[in-house]
N, C-alpha and C. Protein backbone atom coordinates (compact mmCIF):
# COMPACT_ATOMS: atom_id res chain seq x y z
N UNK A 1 5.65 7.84 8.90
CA UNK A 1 4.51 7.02 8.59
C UNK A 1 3.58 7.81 7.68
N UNK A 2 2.77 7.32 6.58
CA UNK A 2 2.05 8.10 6.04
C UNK A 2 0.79 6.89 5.32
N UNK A 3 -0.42 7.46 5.47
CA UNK A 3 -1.56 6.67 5.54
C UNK A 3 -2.11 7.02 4.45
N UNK A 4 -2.47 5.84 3.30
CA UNK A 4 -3.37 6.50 2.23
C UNK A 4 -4.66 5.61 2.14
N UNK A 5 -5.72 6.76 1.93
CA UNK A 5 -6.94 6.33 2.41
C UNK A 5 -8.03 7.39 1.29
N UNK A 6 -8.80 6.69 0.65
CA UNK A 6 -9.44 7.21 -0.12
C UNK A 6 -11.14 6.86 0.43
N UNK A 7 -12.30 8.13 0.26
CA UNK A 7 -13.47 8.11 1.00
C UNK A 7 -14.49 6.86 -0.19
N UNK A 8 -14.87 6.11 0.49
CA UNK A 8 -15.80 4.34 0.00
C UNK A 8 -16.43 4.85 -1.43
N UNK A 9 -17.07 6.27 -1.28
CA UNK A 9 -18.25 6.93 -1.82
C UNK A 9 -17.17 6.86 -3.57
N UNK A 10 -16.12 7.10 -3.25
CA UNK A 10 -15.09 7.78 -4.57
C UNK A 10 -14.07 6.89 -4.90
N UNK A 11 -14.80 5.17 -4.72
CA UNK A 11 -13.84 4.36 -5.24
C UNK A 11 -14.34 3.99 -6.40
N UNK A 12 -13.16 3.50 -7.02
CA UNK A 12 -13.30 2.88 -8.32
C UNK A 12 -12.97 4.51 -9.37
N UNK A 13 -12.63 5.30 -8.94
CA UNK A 13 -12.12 6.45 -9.48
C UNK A 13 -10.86 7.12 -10.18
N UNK A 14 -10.18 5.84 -9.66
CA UNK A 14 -8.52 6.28 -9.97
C UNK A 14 -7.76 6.96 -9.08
N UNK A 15 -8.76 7.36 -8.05
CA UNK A 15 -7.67 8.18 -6.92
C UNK A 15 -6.52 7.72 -6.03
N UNK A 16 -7.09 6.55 -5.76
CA UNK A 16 -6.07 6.11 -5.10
C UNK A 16 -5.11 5.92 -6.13
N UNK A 17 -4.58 5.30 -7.09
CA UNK A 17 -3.56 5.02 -7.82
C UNK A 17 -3.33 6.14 -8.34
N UNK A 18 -3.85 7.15 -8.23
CA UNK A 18 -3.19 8.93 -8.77
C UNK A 18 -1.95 9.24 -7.36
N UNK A 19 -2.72 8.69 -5.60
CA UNK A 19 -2.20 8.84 -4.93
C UNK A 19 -1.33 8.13 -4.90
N UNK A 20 -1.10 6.59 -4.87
CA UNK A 20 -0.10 6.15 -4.88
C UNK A 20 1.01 6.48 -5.63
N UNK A 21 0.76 6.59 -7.02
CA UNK A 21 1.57 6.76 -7.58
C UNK A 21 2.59 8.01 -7.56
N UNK A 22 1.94 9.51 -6.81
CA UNK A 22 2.56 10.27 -6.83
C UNK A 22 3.64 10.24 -5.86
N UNK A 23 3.18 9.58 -4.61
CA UNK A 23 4.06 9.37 -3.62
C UNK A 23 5.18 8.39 -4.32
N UNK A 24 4.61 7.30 -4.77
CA UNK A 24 5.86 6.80 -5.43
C UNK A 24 6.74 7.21 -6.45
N UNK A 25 6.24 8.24 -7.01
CA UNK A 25 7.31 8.98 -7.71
C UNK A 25 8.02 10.13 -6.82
N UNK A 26 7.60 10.41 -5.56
CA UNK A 26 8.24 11.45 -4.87
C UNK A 26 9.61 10.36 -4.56
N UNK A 27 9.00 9.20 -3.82
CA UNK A 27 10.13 8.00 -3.28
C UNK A 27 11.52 7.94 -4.05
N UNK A 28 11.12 7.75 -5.05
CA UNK A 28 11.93 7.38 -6.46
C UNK A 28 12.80 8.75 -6.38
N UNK A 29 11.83 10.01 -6.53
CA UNK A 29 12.98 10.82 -6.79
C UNK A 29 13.61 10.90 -5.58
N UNK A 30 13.55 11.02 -4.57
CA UNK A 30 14.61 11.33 -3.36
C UNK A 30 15.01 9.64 -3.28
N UNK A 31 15.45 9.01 -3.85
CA UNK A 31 16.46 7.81 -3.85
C UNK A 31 15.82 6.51 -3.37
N UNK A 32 14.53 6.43 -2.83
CA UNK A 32 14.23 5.28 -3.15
C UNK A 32 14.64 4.10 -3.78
N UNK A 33 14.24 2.44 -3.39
CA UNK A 33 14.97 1.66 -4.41
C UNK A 33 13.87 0.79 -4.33
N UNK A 34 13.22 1.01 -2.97
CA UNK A 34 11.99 -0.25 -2.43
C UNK A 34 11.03 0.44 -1.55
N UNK A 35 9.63 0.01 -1.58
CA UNK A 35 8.28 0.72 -1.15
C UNK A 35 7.92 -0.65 -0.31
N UNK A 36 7.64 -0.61 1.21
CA UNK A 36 7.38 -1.45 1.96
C UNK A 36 5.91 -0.38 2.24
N UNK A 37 4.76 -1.57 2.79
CA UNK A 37 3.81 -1.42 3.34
C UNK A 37 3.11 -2.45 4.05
N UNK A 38 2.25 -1.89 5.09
CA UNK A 38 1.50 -2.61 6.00
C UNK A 38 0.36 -2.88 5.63
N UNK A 39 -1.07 -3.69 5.02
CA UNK A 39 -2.11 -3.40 5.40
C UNK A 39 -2.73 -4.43 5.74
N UNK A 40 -4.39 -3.87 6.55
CA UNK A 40 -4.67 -4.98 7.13
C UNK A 40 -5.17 -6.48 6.76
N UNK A 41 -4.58 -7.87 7.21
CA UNK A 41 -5.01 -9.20 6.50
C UNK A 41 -6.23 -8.64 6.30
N UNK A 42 -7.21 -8.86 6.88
CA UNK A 42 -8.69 -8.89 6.36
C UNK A 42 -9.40 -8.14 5.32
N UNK A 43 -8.43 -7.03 5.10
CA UNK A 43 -8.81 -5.83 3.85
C UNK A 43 -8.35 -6.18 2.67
N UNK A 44 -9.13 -7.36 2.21
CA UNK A 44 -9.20 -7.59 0.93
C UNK A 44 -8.56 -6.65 -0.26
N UNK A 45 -9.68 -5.99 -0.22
CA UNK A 45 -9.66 -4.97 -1.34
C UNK A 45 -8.74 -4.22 -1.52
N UNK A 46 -8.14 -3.54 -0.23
CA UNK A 46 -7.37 -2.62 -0.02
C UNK A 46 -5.33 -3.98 -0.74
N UNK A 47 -5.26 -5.23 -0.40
CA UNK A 47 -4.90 -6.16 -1.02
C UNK A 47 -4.29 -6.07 -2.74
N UNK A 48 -5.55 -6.59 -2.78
CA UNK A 48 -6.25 -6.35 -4.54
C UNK A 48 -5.31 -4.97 -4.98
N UNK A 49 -5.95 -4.32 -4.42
CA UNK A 49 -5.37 -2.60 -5.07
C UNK A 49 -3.75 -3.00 -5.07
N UNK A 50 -3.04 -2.79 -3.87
CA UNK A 50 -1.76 -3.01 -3.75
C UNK A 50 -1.16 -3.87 -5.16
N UNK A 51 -1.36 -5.19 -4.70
CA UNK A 51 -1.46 -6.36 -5.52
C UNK A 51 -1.03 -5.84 -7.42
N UNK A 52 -2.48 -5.30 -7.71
CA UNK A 52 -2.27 -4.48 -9.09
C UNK A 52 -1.57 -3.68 -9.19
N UNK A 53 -1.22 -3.00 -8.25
CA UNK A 53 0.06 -2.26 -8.87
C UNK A 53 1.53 -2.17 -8.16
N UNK A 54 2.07 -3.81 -8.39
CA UNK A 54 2.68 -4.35 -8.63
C UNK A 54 3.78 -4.45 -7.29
N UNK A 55 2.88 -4.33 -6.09
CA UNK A 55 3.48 -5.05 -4.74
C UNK A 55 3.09 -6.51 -4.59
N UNK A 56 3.71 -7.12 -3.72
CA UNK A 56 3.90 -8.54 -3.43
C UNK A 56 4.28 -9.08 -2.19
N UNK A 57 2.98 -9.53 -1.57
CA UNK A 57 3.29 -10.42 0.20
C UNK A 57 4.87 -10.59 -0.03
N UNK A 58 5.27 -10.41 1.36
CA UNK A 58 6.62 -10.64 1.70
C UNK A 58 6.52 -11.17 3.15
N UNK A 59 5.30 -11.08 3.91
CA UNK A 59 5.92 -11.63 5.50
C UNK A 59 4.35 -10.87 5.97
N UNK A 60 4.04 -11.33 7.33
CA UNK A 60 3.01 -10.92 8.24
C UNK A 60 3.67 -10.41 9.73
N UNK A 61 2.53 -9.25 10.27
CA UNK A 61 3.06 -9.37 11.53
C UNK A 61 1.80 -9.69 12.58
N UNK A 62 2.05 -10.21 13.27
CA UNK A 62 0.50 -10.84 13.92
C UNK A 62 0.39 -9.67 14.91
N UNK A 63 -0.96 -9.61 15.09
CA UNK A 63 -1.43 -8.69 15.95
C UNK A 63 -1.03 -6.95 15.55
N UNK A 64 -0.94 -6.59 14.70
CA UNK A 64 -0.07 -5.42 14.23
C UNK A 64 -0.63 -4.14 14.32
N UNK A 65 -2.31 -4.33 14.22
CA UNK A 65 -3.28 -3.57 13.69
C UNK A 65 -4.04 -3.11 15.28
N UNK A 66 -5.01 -2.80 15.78
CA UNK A 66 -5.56 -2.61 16.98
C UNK A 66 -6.95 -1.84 16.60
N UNK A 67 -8.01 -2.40 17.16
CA UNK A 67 -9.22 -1.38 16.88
C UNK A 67 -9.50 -1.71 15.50
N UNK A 68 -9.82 -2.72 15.25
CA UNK A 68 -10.01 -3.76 15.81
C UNK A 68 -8.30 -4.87 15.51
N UNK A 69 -7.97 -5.73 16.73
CA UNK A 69 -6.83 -6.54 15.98
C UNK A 69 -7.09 -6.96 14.77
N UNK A 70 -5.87 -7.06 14.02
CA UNK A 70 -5.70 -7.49 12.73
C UNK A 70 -3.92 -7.96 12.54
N UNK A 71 -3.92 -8.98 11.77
CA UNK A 71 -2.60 -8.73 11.20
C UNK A 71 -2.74 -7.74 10.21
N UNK A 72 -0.68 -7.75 10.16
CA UNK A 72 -0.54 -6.65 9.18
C UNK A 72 0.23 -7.64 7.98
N UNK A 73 -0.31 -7.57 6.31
CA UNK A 73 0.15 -8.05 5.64
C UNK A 73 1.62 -7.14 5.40
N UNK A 74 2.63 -7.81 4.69
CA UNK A 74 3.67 -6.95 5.03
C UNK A 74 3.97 -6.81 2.99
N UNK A 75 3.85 -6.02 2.20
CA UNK A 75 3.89 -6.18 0.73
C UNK A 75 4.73 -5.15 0.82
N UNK A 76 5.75 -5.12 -0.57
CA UNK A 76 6.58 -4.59 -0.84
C UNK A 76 6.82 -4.52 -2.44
N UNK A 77 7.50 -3.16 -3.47
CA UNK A 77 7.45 -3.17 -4.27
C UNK A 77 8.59 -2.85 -4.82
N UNK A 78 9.54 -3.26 -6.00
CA UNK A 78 11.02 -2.53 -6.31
C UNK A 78 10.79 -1.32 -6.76
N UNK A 79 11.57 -0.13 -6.83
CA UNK A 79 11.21 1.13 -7.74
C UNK A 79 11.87 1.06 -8.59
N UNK A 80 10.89 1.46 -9.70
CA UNK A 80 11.44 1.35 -11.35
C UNK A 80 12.35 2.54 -11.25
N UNK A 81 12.94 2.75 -12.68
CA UNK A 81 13.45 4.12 -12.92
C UNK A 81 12.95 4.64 -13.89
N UNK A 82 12.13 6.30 -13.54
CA UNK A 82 11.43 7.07 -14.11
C UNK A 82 10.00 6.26 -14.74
């Protein structure tokens, strides 16, 4: 499992998509083909972000989240090559 989470104060910075992206190029190189993720329905934003770079709803899981409940949107992305 691995959690990416960037601090409120340092959004709109590019970090997160520096982070994503590096992990997704780690994916890719050790054989990756597809990037599944969880996040929570109500986190819009966190959505949005995904969304732009170039994941896509695939399925929900109800109740998924805890503290507070939430579903978990279920998005997923193909991996390019290089």
């Amino acid at each position: 499992m691995l959690q990416l989470a960037v601090e409120p104060s340092v959004w709109k910075n590019g970090i997160g998509s520096q982070l994503l992206g590096a992990g997704m190029t780690k994916a890719r190189e050790m054989g990756a083909k597809t990037c599944f993720l969880e996040v929570r329905k109500k986190n819009r934003p966190a959505r949005q972000f995904y969304s732009r770079n170039g994941f896509i709803e695939v399925g929900r899981r109800k109740k998924y989240f805890r503290q507070p409940v939430d579903d978990a949107v279920i998005m997923k992305k193909m991996m390019s090559k290089g």
